[in-house]
PDB file of N, CA and C in Angstrom:
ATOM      1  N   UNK A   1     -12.280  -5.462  -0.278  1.00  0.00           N
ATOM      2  CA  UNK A   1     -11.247  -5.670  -1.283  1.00  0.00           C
ATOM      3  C   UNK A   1     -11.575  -6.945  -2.056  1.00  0.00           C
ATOM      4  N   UNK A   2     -11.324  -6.978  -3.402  1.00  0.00           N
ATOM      5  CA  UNK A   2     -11.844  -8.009  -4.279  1.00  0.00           C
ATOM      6  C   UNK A   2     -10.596  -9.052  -3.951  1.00  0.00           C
ATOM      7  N   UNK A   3     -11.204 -10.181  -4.694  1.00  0.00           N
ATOM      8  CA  UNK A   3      -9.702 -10.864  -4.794  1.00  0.00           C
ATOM      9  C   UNK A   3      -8.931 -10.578  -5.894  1.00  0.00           C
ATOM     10  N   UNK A   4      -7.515 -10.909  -5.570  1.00  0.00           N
ATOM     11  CA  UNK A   4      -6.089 -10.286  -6.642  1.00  0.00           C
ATOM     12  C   UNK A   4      -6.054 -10.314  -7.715  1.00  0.00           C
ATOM     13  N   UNK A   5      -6.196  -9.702  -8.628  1.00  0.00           N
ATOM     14  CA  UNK A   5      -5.841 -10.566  -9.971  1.00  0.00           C
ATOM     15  C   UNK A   5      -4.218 -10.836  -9.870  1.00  0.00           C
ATOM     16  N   UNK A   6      -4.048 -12.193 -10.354  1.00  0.00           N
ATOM     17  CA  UNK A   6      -2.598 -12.560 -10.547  1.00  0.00           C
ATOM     18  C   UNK A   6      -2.188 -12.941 -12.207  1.00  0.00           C
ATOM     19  N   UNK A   7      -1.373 -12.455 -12.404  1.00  0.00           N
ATOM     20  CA  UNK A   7      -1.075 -12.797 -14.258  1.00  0.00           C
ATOM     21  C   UNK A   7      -0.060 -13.303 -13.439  1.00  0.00           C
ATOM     22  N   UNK A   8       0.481 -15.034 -14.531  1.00  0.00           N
ATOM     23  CA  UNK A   8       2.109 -15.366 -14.312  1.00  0.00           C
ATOM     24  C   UNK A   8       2.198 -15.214 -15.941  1.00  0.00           C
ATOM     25  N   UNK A   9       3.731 -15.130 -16.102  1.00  0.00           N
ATOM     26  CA  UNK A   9       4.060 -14.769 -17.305  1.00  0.00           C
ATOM     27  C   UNK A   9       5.073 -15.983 -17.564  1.00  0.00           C
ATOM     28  N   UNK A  10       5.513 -16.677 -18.440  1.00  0.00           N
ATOM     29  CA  UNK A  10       6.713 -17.320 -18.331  1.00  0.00           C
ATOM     30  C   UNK A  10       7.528 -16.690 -19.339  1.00  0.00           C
ATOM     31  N   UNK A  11       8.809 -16.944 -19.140  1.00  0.00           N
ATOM     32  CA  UNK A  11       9.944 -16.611 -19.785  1.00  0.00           C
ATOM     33  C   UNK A  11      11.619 -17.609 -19.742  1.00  0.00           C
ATOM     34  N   UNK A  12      12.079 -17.062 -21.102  1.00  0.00           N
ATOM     35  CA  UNK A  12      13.463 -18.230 -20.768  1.00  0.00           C
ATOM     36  C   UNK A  12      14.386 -17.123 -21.053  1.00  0.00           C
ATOM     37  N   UNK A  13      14.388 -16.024 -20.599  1.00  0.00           N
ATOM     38  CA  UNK A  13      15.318 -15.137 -21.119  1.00  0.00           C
ATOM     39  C   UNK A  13      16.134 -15.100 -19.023  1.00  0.00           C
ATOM     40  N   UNK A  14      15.965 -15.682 -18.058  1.00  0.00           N
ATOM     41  CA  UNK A  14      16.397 -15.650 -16.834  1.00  0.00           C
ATOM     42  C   UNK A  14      16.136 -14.055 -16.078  1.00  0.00           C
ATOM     43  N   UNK A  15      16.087 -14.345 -14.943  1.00  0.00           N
ATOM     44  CA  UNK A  15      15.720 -13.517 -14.134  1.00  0.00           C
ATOM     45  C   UNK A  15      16.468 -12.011 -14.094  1.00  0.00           C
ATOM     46  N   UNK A  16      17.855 -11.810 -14.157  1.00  0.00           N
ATOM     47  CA  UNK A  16      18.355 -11.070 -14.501  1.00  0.00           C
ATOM     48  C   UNK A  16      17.832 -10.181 -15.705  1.00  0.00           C
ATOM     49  N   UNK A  17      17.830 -10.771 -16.944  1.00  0.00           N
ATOM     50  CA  UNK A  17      17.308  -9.934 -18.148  1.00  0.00           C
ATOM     51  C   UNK A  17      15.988  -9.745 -18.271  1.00  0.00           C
ATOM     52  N   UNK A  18      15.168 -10.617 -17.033  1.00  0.00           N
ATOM     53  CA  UNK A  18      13.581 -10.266 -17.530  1.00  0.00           C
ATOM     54  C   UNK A  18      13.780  -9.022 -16.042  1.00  0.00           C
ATOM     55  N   UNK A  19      14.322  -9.372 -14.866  1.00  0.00           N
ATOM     56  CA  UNK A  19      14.507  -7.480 -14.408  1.00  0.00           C
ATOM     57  C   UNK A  19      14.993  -6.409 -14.786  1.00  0.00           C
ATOM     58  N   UNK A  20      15.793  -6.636 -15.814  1.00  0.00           N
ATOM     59  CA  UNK A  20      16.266  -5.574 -16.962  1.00  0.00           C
ATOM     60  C   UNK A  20      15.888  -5.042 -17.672  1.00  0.00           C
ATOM     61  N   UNK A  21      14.518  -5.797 -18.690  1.00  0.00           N
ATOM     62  CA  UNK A  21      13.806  -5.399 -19.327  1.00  0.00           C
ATOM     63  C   UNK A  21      12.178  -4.792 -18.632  1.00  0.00           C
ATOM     64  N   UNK A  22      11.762  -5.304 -17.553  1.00  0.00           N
ATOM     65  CA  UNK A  22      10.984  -4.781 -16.700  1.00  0.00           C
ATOM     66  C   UNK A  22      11.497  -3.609 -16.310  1.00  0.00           C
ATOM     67  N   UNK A  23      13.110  -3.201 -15.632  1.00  0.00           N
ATOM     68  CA  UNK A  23      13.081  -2.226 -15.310  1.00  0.00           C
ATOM     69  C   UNK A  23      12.686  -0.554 -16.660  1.00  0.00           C
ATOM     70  N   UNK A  24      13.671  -1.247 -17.588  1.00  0.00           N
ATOM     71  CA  UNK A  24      14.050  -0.384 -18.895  1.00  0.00           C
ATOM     72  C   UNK A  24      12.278  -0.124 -19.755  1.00  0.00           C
ATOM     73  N   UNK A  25      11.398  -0.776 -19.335  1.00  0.00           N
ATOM     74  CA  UNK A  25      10.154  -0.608 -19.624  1.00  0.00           C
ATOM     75  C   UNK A  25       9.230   0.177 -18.698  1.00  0.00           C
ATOM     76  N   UNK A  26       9.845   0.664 -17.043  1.00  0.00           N
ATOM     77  CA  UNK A  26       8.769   0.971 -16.201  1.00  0.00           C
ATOM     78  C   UNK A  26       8.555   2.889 -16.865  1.00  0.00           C
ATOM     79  N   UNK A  27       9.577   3.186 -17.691  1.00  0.00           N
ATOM     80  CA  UNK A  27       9.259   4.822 -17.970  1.00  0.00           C
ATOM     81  C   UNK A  27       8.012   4.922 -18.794  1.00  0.00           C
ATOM     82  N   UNK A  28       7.990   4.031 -20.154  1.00  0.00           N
ATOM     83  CA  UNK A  28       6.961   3.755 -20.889  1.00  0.00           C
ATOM     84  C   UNK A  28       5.450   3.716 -20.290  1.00  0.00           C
ATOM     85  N   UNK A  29       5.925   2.751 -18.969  1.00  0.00           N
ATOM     86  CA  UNK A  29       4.427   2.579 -18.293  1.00  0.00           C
ATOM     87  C   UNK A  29       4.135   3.767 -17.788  1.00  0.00           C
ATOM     88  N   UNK A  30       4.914   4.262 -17.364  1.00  0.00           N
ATOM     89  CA  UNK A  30       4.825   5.410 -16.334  1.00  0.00           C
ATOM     90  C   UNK A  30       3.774   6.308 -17.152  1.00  0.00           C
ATOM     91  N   UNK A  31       4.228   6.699 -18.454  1.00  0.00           N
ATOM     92  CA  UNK A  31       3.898   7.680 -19.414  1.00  0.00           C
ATOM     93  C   UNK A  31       2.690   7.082 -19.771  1.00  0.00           C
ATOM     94  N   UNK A  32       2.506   5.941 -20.154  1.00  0.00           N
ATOM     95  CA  UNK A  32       0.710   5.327 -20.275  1.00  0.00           C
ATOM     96  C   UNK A  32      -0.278   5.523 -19.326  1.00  0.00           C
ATOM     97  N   UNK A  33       0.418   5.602 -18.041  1.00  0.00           N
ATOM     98  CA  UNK A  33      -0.401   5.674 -17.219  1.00  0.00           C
ATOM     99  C   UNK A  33      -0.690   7.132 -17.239  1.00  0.00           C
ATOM    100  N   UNK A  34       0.167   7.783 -16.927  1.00  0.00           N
ATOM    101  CA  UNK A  34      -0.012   9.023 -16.770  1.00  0.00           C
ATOM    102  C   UNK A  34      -1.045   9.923 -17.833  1.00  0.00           C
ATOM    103  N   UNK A  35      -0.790   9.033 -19.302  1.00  0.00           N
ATOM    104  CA  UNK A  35      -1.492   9.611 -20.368  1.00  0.00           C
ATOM    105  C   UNK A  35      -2.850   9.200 -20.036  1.00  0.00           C
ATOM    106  N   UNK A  36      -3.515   7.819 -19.092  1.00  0.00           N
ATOM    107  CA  UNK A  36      -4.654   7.651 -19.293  1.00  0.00           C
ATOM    108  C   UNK A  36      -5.413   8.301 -17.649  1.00  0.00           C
ATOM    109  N   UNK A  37      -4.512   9.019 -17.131  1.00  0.00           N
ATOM    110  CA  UNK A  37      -5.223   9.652 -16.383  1.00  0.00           C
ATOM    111  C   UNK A  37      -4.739   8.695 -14.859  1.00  0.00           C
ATOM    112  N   UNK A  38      -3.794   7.893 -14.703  1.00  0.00           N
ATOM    113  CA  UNK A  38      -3.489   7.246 -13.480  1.00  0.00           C
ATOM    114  C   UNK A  38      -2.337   7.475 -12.767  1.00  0.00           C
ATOM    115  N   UNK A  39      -2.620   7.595 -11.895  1.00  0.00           N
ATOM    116  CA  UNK A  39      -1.216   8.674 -10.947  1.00  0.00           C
ATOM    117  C   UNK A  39      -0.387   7.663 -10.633  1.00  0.00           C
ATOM    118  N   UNK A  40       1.013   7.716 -10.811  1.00  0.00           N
ATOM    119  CA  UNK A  40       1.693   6.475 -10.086  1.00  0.00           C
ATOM    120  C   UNK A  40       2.402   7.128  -8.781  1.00  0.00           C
ATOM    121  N   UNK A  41       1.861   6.392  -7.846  1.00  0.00           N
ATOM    122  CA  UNK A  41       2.696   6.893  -6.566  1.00  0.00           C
ATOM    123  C   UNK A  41       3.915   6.401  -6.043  1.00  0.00           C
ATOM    124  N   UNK A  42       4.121   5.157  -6.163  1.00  0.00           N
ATOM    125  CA  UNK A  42       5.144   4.540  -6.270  1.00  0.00           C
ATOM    126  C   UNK A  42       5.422   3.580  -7.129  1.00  0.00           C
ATOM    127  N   UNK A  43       6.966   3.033  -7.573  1.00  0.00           N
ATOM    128  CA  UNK A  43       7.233   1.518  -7.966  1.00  0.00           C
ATOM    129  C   UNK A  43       9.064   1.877  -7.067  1.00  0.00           C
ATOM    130  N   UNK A  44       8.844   0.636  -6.544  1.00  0.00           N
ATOM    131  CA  UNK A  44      10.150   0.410  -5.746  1.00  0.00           C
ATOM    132  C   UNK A  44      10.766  -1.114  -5.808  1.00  0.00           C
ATOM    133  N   UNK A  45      11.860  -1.151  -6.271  1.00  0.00           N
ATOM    134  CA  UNK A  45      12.307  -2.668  -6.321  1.00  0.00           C
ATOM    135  C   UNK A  45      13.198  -2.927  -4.926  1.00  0.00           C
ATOM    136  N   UNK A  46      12.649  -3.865  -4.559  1.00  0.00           N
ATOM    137  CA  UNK A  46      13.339  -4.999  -3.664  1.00  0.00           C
ATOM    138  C   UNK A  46      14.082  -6.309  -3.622  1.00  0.00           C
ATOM    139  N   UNK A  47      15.410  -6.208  -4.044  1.00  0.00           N
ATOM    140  CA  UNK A  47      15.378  -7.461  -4.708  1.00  0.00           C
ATOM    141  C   UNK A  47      14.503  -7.962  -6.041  1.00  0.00           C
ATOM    142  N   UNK A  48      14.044  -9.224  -6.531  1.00  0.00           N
ATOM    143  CA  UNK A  48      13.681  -9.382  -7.735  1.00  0.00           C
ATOM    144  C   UNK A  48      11.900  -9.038  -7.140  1.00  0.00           C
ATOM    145  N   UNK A  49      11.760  -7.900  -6.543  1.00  0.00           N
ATOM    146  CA  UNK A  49      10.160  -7.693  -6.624  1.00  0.00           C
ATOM    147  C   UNK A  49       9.698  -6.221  -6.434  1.00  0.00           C
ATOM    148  N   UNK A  50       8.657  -5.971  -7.353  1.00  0.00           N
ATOM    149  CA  UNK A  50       8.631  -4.488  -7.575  1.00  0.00           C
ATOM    150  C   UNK A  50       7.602  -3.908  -7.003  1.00  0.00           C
ATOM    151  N   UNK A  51       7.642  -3.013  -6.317  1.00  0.00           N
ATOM    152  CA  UNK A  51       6.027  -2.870  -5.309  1.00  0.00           C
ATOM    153  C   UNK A  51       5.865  -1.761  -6.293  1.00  0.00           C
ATOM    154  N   UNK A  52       4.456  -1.739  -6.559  1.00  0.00           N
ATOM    155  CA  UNK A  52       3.615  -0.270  -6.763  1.00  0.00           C
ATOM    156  C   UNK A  52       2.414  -0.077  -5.956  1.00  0.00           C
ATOM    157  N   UNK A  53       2.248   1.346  -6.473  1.00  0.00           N
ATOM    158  CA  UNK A  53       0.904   2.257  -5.754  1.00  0.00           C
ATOM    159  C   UNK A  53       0.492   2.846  -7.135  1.00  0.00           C
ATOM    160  N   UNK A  54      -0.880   2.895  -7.435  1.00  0.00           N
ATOM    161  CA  UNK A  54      -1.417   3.979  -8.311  1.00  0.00           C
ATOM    162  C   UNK A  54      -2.572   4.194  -8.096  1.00  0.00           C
ATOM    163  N   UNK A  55      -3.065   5.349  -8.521  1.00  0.00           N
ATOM    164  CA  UNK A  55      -4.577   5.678  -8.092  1.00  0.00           C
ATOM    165  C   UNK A  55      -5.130   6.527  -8.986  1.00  0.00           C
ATOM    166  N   UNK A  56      -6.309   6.325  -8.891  1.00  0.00           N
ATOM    167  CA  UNK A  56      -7.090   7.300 -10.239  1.00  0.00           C
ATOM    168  C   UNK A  56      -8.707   7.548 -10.350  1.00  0.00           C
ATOM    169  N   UNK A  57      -9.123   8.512 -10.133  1.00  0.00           N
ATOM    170  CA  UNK A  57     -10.708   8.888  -9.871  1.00  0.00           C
ATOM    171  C   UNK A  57     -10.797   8.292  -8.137  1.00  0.00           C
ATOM    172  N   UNK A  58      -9.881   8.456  -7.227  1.00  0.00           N
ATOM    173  CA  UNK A  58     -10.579   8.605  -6.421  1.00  0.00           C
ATOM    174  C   UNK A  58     -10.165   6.629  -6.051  1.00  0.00           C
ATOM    175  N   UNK A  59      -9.680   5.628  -6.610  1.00  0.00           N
ATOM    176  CA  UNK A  59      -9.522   4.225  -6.695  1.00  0.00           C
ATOM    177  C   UNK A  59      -8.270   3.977  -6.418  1.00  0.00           C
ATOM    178  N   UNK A  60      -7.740   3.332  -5.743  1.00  0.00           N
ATOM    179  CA  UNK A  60      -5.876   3.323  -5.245  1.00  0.00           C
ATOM    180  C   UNK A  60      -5.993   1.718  -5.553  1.00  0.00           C
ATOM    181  N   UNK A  61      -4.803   1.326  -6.654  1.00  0.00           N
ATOM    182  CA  UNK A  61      -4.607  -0.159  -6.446  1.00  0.00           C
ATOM    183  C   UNK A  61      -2.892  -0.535  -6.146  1.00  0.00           C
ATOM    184  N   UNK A  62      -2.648  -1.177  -5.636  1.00  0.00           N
ATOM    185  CA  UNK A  62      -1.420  -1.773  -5.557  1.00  0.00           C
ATOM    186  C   UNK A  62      -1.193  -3.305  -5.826  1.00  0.00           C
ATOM    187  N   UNK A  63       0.030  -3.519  -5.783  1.00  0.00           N
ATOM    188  CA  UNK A  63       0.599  -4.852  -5.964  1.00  0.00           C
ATOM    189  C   UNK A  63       2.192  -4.747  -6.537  1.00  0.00           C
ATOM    190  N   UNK A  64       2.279  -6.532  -6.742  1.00  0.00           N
ATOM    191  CA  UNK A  64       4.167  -6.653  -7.085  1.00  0.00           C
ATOM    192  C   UNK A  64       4.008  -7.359  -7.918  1.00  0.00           C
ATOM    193  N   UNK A  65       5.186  -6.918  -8.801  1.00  0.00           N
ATOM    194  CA  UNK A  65       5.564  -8.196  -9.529  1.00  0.00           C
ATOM    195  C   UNK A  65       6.859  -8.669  -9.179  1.00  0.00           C
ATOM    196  N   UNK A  66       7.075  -9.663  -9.240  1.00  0.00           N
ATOM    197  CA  UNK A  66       7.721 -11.248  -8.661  1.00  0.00           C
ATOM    198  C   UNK A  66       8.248 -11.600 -10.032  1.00  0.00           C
ATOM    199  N   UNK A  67       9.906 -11.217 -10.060  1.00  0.00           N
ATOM    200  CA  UNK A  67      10.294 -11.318 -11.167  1.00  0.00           C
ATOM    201  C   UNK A  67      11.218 -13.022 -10.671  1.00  0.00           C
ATOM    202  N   UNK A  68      10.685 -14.304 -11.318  1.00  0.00           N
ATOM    203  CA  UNK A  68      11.530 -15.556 -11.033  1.00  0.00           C
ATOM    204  C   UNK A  68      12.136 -16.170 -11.576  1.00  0.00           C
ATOM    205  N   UNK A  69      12.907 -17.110 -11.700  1.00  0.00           N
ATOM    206  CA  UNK A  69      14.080 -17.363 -12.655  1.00  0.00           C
ATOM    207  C   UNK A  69      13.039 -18.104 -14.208  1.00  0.00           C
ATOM    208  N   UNK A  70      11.734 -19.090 -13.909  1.00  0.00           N
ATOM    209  CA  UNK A  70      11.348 -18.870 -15.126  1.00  0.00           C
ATOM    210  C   UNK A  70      10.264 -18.251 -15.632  1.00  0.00           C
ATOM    211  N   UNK A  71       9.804 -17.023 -14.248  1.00  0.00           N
ATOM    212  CA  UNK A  71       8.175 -16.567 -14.554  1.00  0.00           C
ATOM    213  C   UNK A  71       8.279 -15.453 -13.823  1.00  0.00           C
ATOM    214  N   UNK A  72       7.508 -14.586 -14.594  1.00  0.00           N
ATOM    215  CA  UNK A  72       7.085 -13.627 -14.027  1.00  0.00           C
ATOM    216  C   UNK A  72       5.638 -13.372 -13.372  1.00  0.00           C
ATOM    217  N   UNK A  73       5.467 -13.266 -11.634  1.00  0.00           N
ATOM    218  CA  UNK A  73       4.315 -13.381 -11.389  1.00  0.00           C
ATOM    219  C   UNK A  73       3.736 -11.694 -10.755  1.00  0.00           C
ATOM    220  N   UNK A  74       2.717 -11.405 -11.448  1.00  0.00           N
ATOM    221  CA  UNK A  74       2.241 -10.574 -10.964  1.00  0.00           C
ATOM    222  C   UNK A  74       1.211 -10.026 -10.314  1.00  0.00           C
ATOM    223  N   UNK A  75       0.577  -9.795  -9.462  1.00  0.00           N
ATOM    224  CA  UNK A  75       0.033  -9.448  -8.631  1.00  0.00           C
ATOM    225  C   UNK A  75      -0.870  -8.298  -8.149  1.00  0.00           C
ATOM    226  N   UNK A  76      -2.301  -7.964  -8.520  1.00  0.00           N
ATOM    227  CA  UNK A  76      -2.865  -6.617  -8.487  1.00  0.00           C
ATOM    228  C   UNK A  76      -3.678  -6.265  -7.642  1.00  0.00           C
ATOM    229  N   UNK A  77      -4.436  -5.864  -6.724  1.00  0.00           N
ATOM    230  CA  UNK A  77      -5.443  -5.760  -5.505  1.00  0.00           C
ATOM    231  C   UNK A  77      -5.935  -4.724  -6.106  1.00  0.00           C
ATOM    232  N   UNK A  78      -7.376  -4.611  -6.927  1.00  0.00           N
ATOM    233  CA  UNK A  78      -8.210  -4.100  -7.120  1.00  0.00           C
ATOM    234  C   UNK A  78      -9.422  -3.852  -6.144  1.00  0.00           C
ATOM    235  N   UNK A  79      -9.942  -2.653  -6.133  1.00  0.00           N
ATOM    236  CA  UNK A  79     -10.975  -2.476  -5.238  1.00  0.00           C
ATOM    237  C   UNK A  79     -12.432  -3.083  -6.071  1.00  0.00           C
ATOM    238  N   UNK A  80     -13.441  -3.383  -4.946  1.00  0.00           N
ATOM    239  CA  UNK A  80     -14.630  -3.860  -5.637  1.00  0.00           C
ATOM    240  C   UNK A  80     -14.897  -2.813  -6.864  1.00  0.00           C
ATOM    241  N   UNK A  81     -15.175  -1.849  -7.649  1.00  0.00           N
ATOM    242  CA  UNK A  81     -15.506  -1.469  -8.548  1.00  0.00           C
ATOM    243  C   UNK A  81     -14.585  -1.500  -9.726  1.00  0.00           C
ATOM    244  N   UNK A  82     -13.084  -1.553  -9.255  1.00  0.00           N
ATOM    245  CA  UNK A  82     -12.013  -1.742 -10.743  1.00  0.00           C
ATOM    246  C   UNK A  82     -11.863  -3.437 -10.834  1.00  0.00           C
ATOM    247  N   UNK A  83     -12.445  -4.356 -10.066  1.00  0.00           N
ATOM    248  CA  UNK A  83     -12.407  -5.539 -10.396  1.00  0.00           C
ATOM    249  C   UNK A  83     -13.233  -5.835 -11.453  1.00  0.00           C
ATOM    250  N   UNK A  84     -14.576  -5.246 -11.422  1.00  0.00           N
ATOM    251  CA  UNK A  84     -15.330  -5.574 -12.564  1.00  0.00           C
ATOM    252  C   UNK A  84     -14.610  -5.561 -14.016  1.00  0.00           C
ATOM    253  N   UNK A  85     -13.224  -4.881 -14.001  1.00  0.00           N
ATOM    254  CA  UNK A  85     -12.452  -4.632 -15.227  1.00  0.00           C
ATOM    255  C   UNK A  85     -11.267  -6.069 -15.412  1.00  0.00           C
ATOM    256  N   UNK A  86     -11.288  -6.780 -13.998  1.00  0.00           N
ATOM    257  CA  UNK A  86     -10.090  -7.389 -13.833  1.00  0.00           C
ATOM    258  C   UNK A  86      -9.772  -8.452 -15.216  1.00  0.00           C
ATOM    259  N   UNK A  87     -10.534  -9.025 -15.996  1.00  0.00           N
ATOM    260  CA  UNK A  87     -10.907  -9.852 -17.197  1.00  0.00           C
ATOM    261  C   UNK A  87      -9.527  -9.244 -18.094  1.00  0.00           C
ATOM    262  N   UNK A  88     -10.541  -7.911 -18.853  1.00  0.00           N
ATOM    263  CA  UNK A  88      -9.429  -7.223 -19.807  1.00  0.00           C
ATOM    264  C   UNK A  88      -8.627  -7.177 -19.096  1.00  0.00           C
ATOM    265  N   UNK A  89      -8.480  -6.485 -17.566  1.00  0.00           N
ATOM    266  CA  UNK A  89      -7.200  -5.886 -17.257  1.00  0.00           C
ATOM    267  C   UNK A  89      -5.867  -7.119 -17.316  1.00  0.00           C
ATOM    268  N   UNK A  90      -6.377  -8.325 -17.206  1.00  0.00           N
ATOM    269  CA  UNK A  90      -5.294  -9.611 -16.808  1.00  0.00           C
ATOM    270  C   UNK A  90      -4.809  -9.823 -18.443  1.00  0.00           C
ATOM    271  N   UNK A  91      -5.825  -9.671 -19.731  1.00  0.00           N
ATOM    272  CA  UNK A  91      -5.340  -9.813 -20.825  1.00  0.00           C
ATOM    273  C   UNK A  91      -4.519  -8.676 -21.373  1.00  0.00           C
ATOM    274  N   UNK A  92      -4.680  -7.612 -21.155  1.00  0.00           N
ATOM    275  CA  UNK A  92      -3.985  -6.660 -21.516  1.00  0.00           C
ATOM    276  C   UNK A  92      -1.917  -6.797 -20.975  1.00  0.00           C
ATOM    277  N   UNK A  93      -2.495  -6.758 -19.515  1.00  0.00           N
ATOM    278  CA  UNK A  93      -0.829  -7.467 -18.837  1.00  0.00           C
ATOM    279  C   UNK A  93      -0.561  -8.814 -18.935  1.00  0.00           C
ATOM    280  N   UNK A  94      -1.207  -9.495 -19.628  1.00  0.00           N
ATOM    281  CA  UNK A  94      -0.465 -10.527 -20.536  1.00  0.00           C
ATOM    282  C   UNK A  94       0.262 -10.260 -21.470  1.00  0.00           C
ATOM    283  N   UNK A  95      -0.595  -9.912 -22.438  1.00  0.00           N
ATOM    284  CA  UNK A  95      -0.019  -9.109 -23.653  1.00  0.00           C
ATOM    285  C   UNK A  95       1.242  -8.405 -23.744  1.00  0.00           C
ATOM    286  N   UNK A  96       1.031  -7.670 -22.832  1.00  0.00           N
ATOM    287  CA  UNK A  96       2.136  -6.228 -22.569  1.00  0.00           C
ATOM    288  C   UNK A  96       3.591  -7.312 -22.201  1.00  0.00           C
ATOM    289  N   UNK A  97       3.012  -7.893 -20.916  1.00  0.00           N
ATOM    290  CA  UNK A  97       4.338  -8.692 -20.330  1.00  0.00           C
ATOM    291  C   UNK A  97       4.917  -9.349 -21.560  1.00  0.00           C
ATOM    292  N   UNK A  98       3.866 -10.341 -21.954  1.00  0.00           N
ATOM    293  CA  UNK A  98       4.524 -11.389 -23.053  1.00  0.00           C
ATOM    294  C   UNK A  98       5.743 -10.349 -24.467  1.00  0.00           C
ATOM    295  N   UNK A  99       5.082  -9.289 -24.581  1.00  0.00           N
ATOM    296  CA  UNK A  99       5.712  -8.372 -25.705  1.00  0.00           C
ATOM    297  C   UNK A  99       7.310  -7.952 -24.666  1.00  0.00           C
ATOM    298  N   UNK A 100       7.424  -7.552 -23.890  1.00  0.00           N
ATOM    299  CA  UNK A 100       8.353  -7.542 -22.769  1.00  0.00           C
ATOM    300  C   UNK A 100       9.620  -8.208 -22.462  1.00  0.00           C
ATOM    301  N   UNK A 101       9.224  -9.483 -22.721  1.00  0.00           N
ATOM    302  CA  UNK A 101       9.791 -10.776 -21.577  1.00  0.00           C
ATOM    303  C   UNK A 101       9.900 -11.988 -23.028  1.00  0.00           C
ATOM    304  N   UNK A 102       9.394 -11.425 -24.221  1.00  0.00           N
ATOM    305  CA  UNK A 102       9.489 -12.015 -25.790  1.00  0.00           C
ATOM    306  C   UNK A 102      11.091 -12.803 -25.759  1.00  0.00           C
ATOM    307  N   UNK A 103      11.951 -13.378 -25.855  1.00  0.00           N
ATOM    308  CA  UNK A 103      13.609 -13.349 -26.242  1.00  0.00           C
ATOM    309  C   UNK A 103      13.374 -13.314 -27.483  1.00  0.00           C
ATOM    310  N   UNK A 104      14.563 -12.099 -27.184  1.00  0.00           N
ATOM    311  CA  UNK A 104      14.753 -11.550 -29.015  1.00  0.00           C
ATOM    312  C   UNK A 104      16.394 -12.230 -29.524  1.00  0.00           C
ATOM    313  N   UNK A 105      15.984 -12.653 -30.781  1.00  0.00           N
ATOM    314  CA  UNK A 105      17.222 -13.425 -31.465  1.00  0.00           C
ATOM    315  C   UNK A 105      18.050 -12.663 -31.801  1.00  0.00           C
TER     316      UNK A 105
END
């Protein structure tokens, strides 16, 4: 197993509305994923932390995100061959989060 990629995200919109908007965003993901060919097996919230499972060609990754009063930290366990992606993959869930977790006026 590679090591994690971790994205933290910050935010001032508080923990409550950034699990609100994480939650109200997981269908979207769902459907990206699904469109690019990645199975989601689970996402389950626990309190402010969201476990997933997904897998695809045969590659299973998991992790949480750690929704906190001013950051969002997230968390991915890539296997040695989807790490080689981990670079883009941490900018992309920047991106995504930051568009997310934005406070809108």
């Amino acid at each position: 197993m590679a090591k994690p990629l971790i994205v933290e995200i910050p935010h001032e919109i508080g923990p409550v509305e950034a699990k609100r908007r994480i939650s109200n965003g997981l269908d979207k993901a769902k459907a990206a994923c699904a469109k690019a060919g990645i199975n989601v097996e689970h996402m389950t919230w626990t309190d402010d932390r969201l476990n997933f499972a997904m897998s695809a060609m045969g590659q299973k990754v998991d992790g949480e995100v750690d929704v906190l009063p001013e950051t969002v930290r997230i968390e991915v366990r890539l296997p040695m061959l989807l790490a080689l992606f981990a670079e883009r993959m941490k900018k992309i869930i920047g991106k995504e989060g930051n568009q997310l977790l934005i406070k809108k006026g």
